[in-house]
Protein backbone atom coordinates (compact mmCIF):
# COMPACT_ATOMS: atom_id res chain seq x y z
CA UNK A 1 75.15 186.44 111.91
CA UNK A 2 76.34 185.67 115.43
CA UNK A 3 79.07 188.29 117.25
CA UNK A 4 80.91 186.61 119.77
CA UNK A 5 81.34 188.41 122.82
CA UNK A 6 83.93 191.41 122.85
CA UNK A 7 87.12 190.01 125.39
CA UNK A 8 87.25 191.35 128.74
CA UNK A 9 89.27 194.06 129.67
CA UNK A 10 92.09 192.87 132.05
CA UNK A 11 91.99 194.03 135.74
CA UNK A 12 94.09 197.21 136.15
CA UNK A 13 97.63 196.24 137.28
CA UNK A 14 99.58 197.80 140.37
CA UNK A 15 102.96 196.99 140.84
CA UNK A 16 105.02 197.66 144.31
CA UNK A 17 108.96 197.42 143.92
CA UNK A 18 109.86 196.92 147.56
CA UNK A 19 113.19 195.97 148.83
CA UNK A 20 112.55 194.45 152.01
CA UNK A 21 109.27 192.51 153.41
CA UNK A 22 107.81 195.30 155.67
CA UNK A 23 108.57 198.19 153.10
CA UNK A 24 105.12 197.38 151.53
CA UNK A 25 103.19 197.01 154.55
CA UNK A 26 104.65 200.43 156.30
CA UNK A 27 104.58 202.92 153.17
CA UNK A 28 101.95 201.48 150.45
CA UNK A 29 99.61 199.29 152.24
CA UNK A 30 96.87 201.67 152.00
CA UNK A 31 97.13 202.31 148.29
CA UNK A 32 97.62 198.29 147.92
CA UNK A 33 94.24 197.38 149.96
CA UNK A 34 92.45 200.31 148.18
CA UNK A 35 93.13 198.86 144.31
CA UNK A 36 92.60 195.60 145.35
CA UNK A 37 89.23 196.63 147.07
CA UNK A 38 88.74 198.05 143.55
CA UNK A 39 89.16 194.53 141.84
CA UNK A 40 92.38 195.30 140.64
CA UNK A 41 95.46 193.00 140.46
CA UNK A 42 98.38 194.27 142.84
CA UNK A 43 101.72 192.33 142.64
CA UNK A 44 104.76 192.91 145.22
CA UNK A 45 107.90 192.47 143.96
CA UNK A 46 109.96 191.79 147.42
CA UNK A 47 113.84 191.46 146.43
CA UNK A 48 114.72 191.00 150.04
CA UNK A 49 113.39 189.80 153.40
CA UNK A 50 115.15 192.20 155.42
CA UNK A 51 116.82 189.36 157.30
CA UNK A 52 120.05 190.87 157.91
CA UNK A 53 119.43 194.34 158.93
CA UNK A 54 115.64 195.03 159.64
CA UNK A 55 115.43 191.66 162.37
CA UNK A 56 117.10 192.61 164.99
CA UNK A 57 114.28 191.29 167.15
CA UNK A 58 114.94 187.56 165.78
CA UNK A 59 118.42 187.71 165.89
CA UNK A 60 118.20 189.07 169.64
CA UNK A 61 116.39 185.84 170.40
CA UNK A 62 119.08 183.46 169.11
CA UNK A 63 117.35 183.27 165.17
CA UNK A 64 119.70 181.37 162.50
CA UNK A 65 119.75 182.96 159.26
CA UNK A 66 117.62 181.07 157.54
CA UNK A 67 114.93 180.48 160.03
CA UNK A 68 114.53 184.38 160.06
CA UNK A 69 114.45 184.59 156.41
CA UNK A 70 111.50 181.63 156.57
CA UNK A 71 109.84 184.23 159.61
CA UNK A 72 110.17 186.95 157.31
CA UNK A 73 108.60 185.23 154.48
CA UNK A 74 105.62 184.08 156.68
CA UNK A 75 105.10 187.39 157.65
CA UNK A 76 104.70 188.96 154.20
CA UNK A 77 102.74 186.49 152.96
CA UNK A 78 100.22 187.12 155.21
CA UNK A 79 100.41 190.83 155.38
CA UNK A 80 99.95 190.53 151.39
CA UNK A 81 97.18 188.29 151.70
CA UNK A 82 95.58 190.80 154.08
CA UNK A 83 95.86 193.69 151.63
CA UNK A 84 94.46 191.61 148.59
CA UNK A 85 97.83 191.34 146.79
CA UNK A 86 100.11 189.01 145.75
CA UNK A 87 103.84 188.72 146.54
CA UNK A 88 107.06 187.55 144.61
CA UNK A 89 110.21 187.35 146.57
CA UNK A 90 113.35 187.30 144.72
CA UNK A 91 115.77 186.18 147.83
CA UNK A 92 118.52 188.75 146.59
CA UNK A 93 119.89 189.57 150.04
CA UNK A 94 119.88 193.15 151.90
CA UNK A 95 122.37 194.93 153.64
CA UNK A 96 123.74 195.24 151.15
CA UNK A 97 121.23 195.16 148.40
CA UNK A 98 123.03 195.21 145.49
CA UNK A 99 121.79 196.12 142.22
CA UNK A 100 123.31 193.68 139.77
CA UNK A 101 121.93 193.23 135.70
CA UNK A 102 120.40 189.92 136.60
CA UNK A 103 117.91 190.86 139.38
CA UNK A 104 117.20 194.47 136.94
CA UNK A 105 116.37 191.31 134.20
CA UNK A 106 114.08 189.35 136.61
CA UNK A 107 112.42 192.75 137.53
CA UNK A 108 112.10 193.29 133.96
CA UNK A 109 109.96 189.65 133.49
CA UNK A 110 107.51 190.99 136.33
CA UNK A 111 107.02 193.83 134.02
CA UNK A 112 106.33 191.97 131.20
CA UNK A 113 104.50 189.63 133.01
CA UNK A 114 102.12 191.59 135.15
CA UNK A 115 101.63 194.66 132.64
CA UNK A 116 101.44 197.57 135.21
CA UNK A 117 98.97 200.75 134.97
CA UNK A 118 101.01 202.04 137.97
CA UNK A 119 104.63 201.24 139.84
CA UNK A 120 105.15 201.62 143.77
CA UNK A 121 108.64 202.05 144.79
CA UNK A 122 110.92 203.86 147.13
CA UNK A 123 112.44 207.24 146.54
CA UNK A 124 115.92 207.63 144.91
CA UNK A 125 117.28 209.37 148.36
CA UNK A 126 117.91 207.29 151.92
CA UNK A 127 120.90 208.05 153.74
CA UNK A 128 119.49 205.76 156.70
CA UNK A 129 119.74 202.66 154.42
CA UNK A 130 121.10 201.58 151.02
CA UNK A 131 118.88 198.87 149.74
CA UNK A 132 116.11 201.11 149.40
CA UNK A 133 118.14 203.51 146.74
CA UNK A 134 119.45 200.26 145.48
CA UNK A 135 115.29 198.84 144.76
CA UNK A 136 114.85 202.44 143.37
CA UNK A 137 117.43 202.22 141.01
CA UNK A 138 116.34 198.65 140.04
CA UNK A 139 113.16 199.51 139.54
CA UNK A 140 113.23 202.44 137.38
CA UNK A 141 116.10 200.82 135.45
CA UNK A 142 113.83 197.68 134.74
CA UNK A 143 110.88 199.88 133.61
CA UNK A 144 112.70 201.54 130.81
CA UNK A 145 114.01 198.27 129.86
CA UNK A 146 110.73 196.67 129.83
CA UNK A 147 109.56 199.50 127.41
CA UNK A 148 112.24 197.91 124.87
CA UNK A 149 110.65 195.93 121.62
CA UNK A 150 114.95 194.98 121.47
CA UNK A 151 115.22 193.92 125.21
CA UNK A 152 114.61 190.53 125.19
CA UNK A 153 113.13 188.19 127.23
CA UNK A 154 108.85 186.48 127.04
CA UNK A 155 106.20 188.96 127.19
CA UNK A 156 104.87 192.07 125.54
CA UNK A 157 106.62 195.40 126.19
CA UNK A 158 104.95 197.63 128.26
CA UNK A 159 104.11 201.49 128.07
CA UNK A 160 105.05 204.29 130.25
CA UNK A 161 103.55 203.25 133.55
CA UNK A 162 102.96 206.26 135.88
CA UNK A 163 105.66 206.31 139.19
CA UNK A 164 104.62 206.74 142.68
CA UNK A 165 107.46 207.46 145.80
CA UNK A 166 105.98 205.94 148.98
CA UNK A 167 107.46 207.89 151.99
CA UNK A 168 110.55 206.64 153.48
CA UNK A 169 111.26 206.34 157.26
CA UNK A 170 113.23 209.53 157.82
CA UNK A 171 111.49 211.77 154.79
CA UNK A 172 112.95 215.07 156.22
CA UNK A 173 116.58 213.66 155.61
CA UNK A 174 115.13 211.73 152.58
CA UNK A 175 114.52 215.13 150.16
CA UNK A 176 111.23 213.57 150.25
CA UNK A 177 107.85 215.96 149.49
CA UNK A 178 104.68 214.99 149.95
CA UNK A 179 103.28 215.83 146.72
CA UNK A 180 100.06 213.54 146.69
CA UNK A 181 98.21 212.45 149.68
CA UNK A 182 96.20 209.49 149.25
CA UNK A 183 92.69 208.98 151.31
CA UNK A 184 93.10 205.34 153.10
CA UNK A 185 90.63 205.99 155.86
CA UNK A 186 88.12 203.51 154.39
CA UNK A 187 90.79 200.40 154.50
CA UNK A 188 92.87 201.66 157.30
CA UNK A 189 91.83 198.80 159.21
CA UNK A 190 93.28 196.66 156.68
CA UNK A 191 96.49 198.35 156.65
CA UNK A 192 96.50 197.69 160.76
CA UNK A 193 96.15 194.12 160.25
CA UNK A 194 98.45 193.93 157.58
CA UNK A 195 101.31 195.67 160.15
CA UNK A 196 100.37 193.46 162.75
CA UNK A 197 101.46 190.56 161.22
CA UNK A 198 104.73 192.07 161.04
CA UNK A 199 105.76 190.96 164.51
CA UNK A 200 109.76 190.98 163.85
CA UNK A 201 109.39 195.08 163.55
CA UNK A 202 106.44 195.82 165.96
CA UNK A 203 107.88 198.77 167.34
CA UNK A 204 107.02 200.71 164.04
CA UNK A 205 102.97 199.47 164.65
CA UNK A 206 102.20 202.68 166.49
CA UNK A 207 105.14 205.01 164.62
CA UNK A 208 102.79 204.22 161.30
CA UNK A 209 99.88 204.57 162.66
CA UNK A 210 100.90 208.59 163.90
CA UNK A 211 102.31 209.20 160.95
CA UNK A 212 98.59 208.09 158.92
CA UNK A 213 96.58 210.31 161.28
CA UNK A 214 99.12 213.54 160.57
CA UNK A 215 98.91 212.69 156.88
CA UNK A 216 95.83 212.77 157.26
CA UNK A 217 95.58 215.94 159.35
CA UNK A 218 97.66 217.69 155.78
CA UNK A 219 94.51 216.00 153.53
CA UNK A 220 91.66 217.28 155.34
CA UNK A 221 93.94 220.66 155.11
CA UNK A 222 94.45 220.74 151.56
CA UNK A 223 91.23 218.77 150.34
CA UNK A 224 88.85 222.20 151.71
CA UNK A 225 87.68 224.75 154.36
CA UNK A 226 90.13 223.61 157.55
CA UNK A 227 86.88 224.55 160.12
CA UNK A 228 88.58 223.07 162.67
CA UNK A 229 85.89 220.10 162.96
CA UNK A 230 86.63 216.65 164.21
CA UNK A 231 87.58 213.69 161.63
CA UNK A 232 89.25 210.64 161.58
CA UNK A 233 90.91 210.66 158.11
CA UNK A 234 94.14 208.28 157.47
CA UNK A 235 96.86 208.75 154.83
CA UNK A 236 99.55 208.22 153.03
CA UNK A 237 102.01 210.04 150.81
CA UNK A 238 103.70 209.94 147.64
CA UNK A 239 106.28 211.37 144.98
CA UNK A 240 105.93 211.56 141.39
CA UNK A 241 108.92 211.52 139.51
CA UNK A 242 107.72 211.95 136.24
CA UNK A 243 104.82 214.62 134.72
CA UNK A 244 101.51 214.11 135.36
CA UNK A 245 100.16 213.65 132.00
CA UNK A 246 96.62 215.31 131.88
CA UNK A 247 94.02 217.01 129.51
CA UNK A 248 93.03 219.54 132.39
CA UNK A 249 94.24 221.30 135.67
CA UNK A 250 92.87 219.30 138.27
């Protein structure tokens, strides 16, 4: 009797809900370029460019509209491509982003569609800028719909995906706490090249690179004996809104 072969297990699935093109790049792209390093599948879900309010540097230069929004989209296309992941913009507009039923619905269909072990978004506070509450809300909303055997729409339902908070620009104003602090030393590099081809916001290149090495300062000082000694260790950090579900303290 023969036994076929038993099917491959899928790739595990990342999803980053991201309401402008840099967002990504800035807060995640170290956890992005680690799971894809890993062989898993990461997908972007950008619902903006940011081509109203986060390119002042093309409009300063006499941009049109839509040739920023086509600068924009070159940009994250190749900063995804340099993490490993792939991106899906949704063209919904920013300032304001406004959270309407139809883009929660299309958010939904990415749910659906790219089965996620774990979601990327922004935190629920930012009084520096709507559109990021806006892609929180959004996001959240879409992944309890998602969950829904009645919701309808193509695709299976998903489970209970766990939620991550990447940090936002002002966290100190943001009721942001750095709960986890993830190791990116080893694709840091990555990350770099994946800013750089950011040029419409290059004057956060160096503000994210500071604010890797003092996450990374809190690791090394809450991963072990703090002897003072020398590293090089890069970082980012995160929220979790929900429990961590667990079957021991670790």
């Amino acid at each position: 009797m023969t036994h076929g072969n038993p099917p491959a297990t899928p790739p595990r699935s990342t999803l980053v809900v991201t309401a402008h093109a840099g967002d990504f790049v800035w807060r995640a792209g170290g956890a992005i370029a680690l799971a894809a390093a890993r062989g898993e599948k990461v997908t972007i879900a950008c619902l903006t460019f940011g081509e109203r309010g986060e390119s002042a540097k093309a409009w300063r230069e006499g941009r049109k509209l839509d040739e920023i929004k086509a600068i924009r989209r070159d940009e994250a296309e190749r900063a995804a491509a340099t993490l490993g992941a792939e991106v899906r913009f949704f063209d919904a507009g920013d300032y304001p982003l406004t959270a309407t039923p139809e883009l929660t619905d299309r958010l939904v269909q990415v749910y659906r569609d790219t089965q996620p072990d774990v979601v990327l978004t922004h935190p629920v506070d930012d009084p520096y800028n709507g559109d990021h509450p806006a892609a929180n809300r959004m996001a959240l909303q879409a992944r309890v719909l998602a969950q829904a055997i009645g919701y309808p729409g193509p695709g299976e339902i998903i489970g209970a995906p766990p939620v991550f908070y990447f940090e936002p620009h002002q966290p100190e104003m943001s009721g942001f706490r750095p709960e986890v602090l993830l190791d990116i030393t080893e694709v840091w590099e990555t990350k770099r090249k994946a800013m750089e081809c950011l040029g419409a916001q290059q004057h956060l290149w160096d503000y994210y690179t500071d604010l890797a090495v003092r996450r990374g300062v809190q690791l090394k000082r809450n991963a072990g004996p703090n002897l003072g000694l020398a590293h090089k260790t890069m970082a980012e950090a995160y929220m979790r809104p929900y429990p961590q579900i667990a079957k021991e303290l670790a």
